[in-house]
Protein backbone atom coordinates (compact mmCIF):
# COMPACT_ATOMS: atom_id res chain seq x y z
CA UNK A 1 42.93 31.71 -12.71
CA UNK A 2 40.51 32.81 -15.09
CA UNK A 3 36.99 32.52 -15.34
CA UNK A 4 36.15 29.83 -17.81
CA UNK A 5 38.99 27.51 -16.02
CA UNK A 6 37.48 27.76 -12.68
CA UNK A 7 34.03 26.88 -14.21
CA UNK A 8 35.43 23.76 -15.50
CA UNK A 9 37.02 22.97 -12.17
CA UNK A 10 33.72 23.70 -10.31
CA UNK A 11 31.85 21.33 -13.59
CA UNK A 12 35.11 18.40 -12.92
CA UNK A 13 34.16 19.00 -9.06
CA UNK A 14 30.14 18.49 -9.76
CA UNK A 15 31.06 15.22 -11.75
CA UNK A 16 33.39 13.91 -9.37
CA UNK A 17 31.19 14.39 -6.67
CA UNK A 18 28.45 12.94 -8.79
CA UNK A 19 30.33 9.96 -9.33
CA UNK A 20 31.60 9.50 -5.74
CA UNK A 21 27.24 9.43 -4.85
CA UNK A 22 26.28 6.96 -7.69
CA UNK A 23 29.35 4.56 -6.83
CA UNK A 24 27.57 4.27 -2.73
CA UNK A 25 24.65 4.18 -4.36
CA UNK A 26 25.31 1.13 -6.60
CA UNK A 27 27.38 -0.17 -3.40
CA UNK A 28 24.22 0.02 -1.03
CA UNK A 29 21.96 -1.39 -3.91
CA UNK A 30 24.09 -4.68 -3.99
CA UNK A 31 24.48 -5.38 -0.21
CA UNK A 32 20.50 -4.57 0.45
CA UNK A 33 20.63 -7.22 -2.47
CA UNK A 34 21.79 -10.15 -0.35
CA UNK A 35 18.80 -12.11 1.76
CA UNK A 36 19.18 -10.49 5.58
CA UNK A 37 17.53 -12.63 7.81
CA UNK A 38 17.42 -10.18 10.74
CA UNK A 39 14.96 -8.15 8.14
CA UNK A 40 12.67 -11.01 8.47
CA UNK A 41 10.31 -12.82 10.58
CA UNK A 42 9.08 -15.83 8.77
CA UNK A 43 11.92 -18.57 8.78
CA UNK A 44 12.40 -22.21 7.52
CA UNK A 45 14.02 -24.53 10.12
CA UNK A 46 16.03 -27.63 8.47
CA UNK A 47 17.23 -30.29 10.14
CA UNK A 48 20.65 -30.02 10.52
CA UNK A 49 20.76 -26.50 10.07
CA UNK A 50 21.70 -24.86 13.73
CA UNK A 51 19.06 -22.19 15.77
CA UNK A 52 20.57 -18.51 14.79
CA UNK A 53 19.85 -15.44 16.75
CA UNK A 54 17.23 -14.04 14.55
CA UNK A 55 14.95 -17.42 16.07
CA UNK A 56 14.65 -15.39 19.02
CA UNK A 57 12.71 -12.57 17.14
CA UNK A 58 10.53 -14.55 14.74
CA UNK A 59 6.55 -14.77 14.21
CA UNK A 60 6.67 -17.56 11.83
CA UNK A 61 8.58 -20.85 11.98
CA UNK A 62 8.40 -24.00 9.54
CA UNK A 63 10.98 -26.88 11.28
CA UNK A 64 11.31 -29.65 9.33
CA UNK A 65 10.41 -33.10 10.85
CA UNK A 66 10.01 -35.84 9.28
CA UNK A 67 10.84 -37.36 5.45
CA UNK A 68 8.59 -39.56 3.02
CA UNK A 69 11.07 -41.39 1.55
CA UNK A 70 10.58 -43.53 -1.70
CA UNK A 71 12.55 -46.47 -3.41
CA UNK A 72 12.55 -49.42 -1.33
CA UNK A 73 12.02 -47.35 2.45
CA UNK A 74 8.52 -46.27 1.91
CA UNK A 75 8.07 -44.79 5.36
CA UNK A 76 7.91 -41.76 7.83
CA UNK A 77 11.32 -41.18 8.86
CA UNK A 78 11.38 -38.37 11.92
CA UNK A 79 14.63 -36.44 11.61
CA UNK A 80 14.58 -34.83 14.46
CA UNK A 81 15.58 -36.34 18.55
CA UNK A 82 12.90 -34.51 20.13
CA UNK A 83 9.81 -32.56 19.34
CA UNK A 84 10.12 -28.51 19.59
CA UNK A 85 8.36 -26.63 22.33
CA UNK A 86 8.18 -23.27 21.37
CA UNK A 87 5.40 -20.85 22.74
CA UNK A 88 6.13 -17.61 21.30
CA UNK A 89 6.13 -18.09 17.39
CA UNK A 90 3.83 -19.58 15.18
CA UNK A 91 4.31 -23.05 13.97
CA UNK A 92 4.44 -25.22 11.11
CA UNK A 93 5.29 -28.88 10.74
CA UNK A 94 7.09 -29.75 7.64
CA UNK A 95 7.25 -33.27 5.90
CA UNK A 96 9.71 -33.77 3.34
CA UNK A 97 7.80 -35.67 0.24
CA UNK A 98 9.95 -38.04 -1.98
CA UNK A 99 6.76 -39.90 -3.23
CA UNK A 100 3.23 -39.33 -3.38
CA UNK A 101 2.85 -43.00 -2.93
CA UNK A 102 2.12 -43.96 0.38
CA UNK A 103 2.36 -47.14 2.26
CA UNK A 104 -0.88 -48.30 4.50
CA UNK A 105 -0.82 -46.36 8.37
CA UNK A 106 1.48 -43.48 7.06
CA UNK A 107 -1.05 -41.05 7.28
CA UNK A 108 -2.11 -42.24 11.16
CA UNK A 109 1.52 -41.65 12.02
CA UNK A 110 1.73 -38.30 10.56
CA UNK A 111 -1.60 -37.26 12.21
CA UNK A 112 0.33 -38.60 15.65
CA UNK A 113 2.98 -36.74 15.31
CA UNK A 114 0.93 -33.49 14.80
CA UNK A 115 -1.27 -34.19 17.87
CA UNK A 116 2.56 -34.22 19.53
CA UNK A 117 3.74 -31.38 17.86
CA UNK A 118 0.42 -29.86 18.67
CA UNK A 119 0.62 -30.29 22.76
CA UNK A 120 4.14 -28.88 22.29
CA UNK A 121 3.58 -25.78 20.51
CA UNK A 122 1.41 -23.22 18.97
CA UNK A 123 0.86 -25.27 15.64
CA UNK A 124 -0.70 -23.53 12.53
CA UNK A 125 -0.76 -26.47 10.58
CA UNK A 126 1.19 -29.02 8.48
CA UNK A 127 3.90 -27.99 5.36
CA UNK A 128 3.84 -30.81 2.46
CA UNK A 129 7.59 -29.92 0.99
CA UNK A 130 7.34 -32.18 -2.39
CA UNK A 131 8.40 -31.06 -5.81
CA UNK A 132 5.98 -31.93 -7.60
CA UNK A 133 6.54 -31.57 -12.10
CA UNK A 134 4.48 -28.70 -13.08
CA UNK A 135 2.93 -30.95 -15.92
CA UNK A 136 1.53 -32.74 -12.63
CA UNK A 137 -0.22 -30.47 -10.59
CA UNK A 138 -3.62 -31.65 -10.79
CA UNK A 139 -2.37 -35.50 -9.55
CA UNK A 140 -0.86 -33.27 -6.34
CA UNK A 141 -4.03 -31.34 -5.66
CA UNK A 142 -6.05 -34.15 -5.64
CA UNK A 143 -3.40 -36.00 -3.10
CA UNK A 144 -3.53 -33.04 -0.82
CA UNK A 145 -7.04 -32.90 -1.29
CA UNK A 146 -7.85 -36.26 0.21
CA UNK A 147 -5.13 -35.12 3.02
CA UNK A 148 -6.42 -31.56 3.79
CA UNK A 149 -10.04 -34.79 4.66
CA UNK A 150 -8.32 -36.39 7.23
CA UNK A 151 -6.32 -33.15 8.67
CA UNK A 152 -8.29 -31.87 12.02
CA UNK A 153 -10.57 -28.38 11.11
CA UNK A 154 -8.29 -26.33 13.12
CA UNK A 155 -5.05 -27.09 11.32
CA UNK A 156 -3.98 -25.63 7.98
CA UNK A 157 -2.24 -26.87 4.83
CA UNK A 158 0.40 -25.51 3.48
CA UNK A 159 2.88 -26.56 0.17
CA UNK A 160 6.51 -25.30 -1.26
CA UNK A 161 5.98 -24.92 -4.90
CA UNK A 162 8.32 -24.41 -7.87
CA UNK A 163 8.78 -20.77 -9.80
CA UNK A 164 7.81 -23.09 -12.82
CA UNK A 165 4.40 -23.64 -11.52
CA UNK A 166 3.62 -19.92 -11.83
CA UNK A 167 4.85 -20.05 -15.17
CA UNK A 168 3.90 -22.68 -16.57
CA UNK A 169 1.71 -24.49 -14.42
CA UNK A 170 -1.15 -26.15 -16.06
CA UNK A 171 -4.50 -23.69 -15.12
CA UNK A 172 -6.47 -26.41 -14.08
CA UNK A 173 -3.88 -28.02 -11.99
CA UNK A 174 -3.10 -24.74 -10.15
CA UNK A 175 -6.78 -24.47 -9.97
CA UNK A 176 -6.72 -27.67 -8.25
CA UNK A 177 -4.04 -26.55 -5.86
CA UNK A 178 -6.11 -23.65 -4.30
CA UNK A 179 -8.82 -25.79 -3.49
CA UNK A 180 -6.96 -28.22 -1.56
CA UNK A 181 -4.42 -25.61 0.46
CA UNK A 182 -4.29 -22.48 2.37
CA UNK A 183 -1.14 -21.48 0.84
CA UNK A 184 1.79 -22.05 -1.25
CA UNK A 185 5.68 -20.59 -0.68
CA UNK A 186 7.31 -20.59 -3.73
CA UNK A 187 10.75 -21.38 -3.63
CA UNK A 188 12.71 -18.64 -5.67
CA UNK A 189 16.26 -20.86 -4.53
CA UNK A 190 18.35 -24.10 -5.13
CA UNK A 191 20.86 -25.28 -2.73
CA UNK A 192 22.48 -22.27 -1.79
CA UNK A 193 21.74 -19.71 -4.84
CA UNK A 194 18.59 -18.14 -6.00
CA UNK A 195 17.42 -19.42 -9.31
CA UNK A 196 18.83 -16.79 -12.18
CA UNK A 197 15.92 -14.87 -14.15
CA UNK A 198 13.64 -15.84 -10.72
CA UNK A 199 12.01 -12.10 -11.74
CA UNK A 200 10.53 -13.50 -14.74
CA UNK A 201 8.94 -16.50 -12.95
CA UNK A 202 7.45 -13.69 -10.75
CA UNK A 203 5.79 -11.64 -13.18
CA UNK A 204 3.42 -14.18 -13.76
CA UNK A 205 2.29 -14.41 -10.20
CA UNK A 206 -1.44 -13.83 -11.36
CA UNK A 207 -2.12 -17.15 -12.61
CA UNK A 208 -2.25 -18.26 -8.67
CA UNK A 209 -5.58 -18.07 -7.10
CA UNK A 210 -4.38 -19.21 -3.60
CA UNK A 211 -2.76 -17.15 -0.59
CA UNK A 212 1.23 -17.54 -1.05
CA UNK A 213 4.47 -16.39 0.32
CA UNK A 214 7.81 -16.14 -1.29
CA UNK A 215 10.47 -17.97 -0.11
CA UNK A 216 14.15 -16.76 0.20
CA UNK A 217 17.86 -18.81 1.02
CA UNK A 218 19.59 -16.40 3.40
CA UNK A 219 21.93 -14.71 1.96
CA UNK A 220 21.11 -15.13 -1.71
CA UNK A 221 20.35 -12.37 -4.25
CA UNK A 222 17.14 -10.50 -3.94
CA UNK A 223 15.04 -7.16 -4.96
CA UNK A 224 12.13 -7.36 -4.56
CA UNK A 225 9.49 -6.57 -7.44
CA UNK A 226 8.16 -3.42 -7.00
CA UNK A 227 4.28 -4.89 -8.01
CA UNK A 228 5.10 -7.42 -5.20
CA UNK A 229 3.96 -5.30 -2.17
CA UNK A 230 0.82 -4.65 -3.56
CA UNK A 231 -0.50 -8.72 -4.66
CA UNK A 232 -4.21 -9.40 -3.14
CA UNK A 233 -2.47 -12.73 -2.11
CA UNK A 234 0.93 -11.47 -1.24
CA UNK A 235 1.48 -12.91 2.96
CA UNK A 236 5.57 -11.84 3.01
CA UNK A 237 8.34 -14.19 3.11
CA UNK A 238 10.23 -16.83 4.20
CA UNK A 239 13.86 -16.78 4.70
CA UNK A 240 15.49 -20.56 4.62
CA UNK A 241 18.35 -20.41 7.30
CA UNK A 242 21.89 -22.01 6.47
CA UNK A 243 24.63 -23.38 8.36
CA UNK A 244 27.41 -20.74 7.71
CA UNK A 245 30.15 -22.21 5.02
């Protein structure tokens, strides 16, 4: 074999090789780009949706227990049989929001239900899950304004909020919003899928003035921004569980 022809085998060798490398790479890339929920400590608990392993190891819990329901119900529906008792993660209670329009001694029942969930576990605070238009942020703030009042001192307030909000979100409204709450998570999913072009919502993370978190669907596409990391009011994630399909 001559020289020039075992240069091109050692060149076809390099390439192959080459290839072999950027093929695992781009293999690697795309399963670290599914939501792992073991990677995470910070988890949303739906009703419905069963305890998974990864319960065991968590910091953070939001459990969802109770729905605002509109249309002709108008009333605080618990979903769940019995309140949690779990000591060794912190705890949220969420409250599913159809309307903003509440009936007369709803509030007295949610602040019950706290002071249960309360004696029960190591509760951070209370979750207002609503999703509110972006064009009406500044009607929101000024509803969870006059809750955050009647919430005890020790308890926090946290929201979900919409990518748009970020976006698009009026300045004054989301303004508004960091007055009245301790934090938002941002919701980057629906149903089952995260939201296509959810990187562009992201860039404009800026516009928020308020501690926030980023919320994930387990096992939905994700890479994370590489400005992400280093946000003043970046607190991590939360990973919404699912019942396997």
């Amino acid at each position: 074999m001559g020289e020039k022809a075992q240069i091109l085998l050692v060149i076809r060798g390099f390439f192959f090789a080459s290839l072999l490398m950027l093929t695992a790479c781009q293999k690697q890339d795309e399963a670290s780009a599914a939501v792992d929920a073991a990677q995470h400590d910070a988890f949303w608990l739906w009703a419905g949706v069963r305890p998974q392993a990864v319960l065991d190891e968590a910091k953070i819990v939001y459990i969802l227990d109770s729905e605002y329901r509109g249309a002709g119900e108008r009333r605080l529906i618990p979903l769940r049989p019995a309140i949690p008792q779990i000591r060794d993660a912190d705890i949220w209670m969420v409250v599913r929001v159809e309307t903003l329009d509440w009936e007369e001694g709803t509030l007295d029942t949610l602040l019950q239900r706290l002071a249960r969930w309360e004696a029960a576990n190591r509760l951070v605070g209370l979750q207002v899950d609503f999703d509110a238009h972006t064009e009406g942020l500044s009607g929101y703030a000024e509803f969870l304004r006059e809750l955050r009042a009647q919430l005890p001192d020790r308890l926090k307030l946290s929201i979900t909020g919409l990518l748009d909000w970020s976006a698009n979100g009026d300045p004054q409204g989301l303004k508004a919003l960091a007055g009245s709450v301790d934090e938002i998570v941002l919701q980057t999913y629906q149903g089952r899928k995260t939201i296509p072009g959810y990187q562009d919502y992201l860039a404009k993370l800026d516009r928020l003035e308020m501690p926030f978190r980023i919320g994930l669907v387990q096992g939905g596409e994700w890479r994370e921004p590489s400005s992400l990391p280093a946000h003043p009011k970046f607190q991590g994630y939360v990973v919404f569980l699912l019942n396997p399909e």
